[in-house]
N, C-alpha and C. Protein backbone atom coordinates (compact mmCIF):
# COMPACT_ATOMS: atom_id res chain seq x y z
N UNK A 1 10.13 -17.05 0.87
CA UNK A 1 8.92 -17.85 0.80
C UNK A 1 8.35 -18.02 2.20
N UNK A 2 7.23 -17.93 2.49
CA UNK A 2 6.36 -17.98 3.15
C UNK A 2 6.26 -19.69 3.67
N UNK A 3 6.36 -19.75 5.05
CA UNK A 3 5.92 -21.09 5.60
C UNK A 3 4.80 -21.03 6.33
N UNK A 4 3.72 -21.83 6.08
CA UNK A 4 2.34 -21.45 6.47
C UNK A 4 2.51 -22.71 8.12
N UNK A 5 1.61 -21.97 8.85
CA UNK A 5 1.31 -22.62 9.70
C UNK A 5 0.07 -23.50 9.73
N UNK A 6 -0.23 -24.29 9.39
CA UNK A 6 -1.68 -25.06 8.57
C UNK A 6 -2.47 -25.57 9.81
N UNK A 7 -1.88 -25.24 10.89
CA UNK A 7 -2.97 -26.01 12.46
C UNK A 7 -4.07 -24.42 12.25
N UNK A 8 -3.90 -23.39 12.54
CA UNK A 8 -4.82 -22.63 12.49
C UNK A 8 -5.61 -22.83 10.97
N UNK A 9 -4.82 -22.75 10.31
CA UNK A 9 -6.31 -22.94 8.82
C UNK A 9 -7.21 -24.28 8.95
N UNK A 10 -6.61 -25.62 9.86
CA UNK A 10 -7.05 -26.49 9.20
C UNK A 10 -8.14 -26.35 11.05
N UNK A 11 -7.97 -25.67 11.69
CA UNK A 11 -9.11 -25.46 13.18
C UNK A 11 -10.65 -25.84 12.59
N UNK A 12 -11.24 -26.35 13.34
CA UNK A 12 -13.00 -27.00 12.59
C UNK A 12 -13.31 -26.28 13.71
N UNK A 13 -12.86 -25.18 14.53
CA UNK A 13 -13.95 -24.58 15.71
C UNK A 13 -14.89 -23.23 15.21
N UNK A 14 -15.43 -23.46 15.19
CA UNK A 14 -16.42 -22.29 14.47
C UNK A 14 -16.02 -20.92 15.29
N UNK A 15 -15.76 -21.18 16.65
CA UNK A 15 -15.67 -19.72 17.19
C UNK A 15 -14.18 -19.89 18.28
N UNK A 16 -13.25 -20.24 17.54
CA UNK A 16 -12.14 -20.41 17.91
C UNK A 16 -11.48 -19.41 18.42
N UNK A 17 -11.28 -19.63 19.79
CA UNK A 17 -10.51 -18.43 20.58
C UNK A 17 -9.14 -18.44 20.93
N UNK A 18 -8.22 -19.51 20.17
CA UNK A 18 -7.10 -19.92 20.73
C UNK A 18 -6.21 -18.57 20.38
N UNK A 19 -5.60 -18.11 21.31
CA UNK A 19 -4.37 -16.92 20.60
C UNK A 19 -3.41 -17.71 19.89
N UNK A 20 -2.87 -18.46 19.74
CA UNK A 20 -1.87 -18.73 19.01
C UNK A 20 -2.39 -18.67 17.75
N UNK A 21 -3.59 -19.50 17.30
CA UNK A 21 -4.22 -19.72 16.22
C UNK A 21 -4.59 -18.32 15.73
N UNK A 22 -4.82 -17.11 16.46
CA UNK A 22 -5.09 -15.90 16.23
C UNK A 22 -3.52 -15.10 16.08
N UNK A 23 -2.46 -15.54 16.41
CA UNK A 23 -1.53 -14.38 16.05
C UNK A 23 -0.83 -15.15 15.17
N UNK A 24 -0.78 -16.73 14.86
CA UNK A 24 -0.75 -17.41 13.54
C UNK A 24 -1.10 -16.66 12.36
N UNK A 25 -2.47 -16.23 12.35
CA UNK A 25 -3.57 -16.05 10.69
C UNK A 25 -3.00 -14.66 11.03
N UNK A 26 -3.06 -13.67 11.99
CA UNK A 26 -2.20 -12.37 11.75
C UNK A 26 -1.28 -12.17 11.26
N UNK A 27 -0.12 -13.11 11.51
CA UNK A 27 1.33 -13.17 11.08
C UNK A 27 1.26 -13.25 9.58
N UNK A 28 0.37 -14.30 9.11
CA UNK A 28 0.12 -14.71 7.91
C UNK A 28 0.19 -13.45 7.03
N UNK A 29 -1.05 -13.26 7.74
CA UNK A 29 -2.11 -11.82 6.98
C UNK A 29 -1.11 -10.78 6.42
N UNK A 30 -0.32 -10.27 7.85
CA UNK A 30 0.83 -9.33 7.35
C UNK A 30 1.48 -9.70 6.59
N UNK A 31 2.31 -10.86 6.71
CA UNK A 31 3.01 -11.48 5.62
C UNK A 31 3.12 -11.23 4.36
N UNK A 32 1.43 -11.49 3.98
CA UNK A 32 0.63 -11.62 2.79
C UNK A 32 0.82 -10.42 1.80
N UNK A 33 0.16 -9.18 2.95
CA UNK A 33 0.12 -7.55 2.73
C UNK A 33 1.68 -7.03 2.31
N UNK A 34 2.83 -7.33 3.28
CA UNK A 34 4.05 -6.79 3.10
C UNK A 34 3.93 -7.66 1.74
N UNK A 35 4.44 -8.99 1.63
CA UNK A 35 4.86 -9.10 0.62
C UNK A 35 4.32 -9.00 -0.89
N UNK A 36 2.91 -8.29 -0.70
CA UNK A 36 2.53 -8.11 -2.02
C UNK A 36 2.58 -6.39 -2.39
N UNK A 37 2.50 -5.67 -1.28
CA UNK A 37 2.93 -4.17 -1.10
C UNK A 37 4.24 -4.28 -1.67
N UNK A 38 5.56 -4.85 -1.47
CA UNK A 38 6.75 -5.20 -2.01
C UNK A 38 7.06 -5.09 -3.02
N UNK A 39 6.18 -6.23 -3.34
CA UNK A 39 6.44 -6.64 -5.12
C UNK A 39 5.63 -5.65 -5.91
N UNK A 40 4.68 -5.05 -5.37
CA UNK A 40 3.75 -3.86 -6.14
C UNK A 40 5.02 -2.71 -6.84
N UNK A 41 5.99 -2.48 -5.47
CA UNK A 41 6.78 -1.48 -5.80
C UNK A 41 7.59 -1.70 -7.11
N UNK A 42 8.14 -2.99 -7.26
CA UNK A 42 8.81 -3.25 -8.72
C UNK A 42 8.35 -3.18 -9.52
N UNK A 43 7.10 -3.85 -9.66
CA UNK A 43 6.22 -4.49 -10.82
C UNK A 43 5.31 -3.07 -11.02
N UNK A 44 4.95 -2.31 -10.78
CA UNK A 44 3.84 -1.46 -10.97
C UNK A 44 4.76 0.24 -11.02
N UNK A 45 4.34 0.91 -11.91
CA UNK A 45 4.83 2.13 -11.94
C UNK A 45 4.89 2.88 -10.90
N UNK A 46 5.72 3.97 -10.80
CA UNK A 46 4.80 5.10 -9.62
C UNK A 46 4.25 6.09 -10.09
N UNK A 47 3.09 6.16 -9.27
CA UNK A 47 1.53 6.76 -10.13
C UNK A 47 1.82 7.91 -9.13
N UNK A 48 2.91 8.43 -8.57
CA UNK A 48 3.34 10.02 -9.32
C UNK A 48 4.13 10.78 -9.84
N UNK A 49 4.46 9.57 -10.88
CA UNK A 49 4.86 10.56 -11.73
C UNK A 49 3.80 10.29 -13.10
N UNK A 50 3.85 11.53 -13.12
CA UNK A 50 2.48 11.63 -14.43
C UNK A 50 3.10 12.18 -16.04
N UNK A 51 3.70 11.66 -16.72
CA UNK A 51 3.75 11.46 -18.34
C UNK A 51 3.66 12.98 -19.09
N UNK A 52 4.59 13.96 -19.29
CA UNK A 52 4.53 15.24 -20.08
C UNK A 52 4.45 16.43 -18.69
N UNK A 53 4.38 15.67 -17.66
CA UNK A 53 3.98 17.02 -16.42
C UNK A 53 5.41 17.90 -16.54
N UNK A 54 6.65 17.46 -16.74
CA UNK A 54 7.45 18.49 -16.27
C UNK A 54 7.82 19.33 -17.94
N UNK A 55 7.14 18.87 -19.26
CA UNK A 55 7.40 19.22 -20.22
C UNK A 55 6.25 20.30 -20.22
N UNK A 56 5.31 19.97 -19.65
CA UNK A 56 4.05 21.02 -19.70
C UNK A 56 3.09 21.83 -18.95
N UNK A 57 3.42 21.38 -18.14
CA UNK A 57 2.68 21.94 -17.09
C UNK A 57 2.93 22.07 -15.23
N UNK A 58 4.66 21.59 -15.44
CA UNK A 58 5.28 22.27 -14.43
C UNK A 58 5.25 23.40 -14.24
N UNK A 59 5.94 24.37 -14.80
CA UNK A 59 5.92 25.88 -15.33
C UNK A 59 5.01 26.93 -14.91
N UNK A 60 3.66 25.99 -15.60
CA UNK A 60 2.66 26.83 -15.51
C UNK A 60 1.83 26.88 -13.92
N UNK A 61 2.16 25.91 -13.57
CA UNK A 61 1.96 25.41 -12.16
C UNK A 61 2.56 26.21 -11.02
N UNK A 62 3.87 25.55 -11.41
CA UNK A 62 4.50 26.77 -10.35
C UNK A 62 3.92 28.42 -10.31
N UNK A 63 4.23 29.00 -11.60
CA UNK A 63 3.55 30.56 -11.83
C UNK A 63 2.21 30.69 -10.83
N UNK A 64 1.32 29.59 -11.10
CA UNK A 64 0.09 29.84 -10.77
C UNK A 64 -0.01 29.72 -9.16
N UNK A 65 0.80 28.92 -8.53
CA UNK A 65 1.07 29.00 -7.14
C UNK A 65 1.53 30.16 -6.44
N UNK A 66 2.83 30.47 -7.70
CA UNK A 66 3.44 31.50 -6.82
C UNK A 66 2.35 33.31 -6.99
N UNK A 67 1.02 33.04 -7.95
CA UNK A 67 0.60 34.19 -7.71
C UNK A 67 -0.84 33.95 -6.75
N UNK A 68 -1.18 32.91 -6.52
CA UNK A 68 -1.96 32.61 -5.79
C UNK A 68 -2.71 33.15 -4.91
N UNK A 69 -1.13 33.62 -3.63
CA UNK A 69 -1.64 34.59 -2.39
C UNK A 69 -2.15 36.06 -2.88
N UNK A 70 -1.86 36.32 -3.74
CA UNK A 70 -2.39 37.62 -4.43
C UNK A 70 -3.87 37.45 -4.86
N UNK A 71 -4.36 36.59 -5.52
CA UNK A 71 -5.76 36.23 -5.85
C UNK A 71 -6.52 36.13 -4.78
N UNK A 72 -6.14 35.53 -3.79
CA UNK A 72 -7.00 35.18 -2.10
C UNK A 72 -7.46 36.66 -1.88
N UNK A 73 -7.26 37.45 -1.88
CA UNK A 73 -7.41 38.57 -1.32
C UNK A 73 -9.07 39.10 -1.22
């Protein structure tokens, strides 16, 4: 779990230049990104692998690669 640092969110400076307050909302930010990149990996399929490819059209794939350099010509 995430512990927020709430002095930079709660700043009223409109054009706030403090670095801390700036590598605060960075830290955050990454935080944010890793830990939802993370959980993407469990929760969400991997979109490559694609459903019937090695029943159907592996095969034909490969063939078509391996005559390929011959077609370039």
């Amino acid at each position: 779990m995430m512990v927020l640092d709430y002095d930079p969110l709660m700043c009223t400076t409109v054009s706030c230049c403090d670095n801390e307050h700036r590598l605060s909302i960075d830290k955050m930010y990454m935080t944010i990104i890793n830990d939802l990149s993370d959980s993407s990996r469990y929760l969400l399929p991997d979109i490559r692998t694609v459903s019937g490819w090695n029943e159907y059209v592996k095969e034909v794939q490969s063939e078509a690669s391996d005559a390929f350099p011959f077609m370039a010509v």
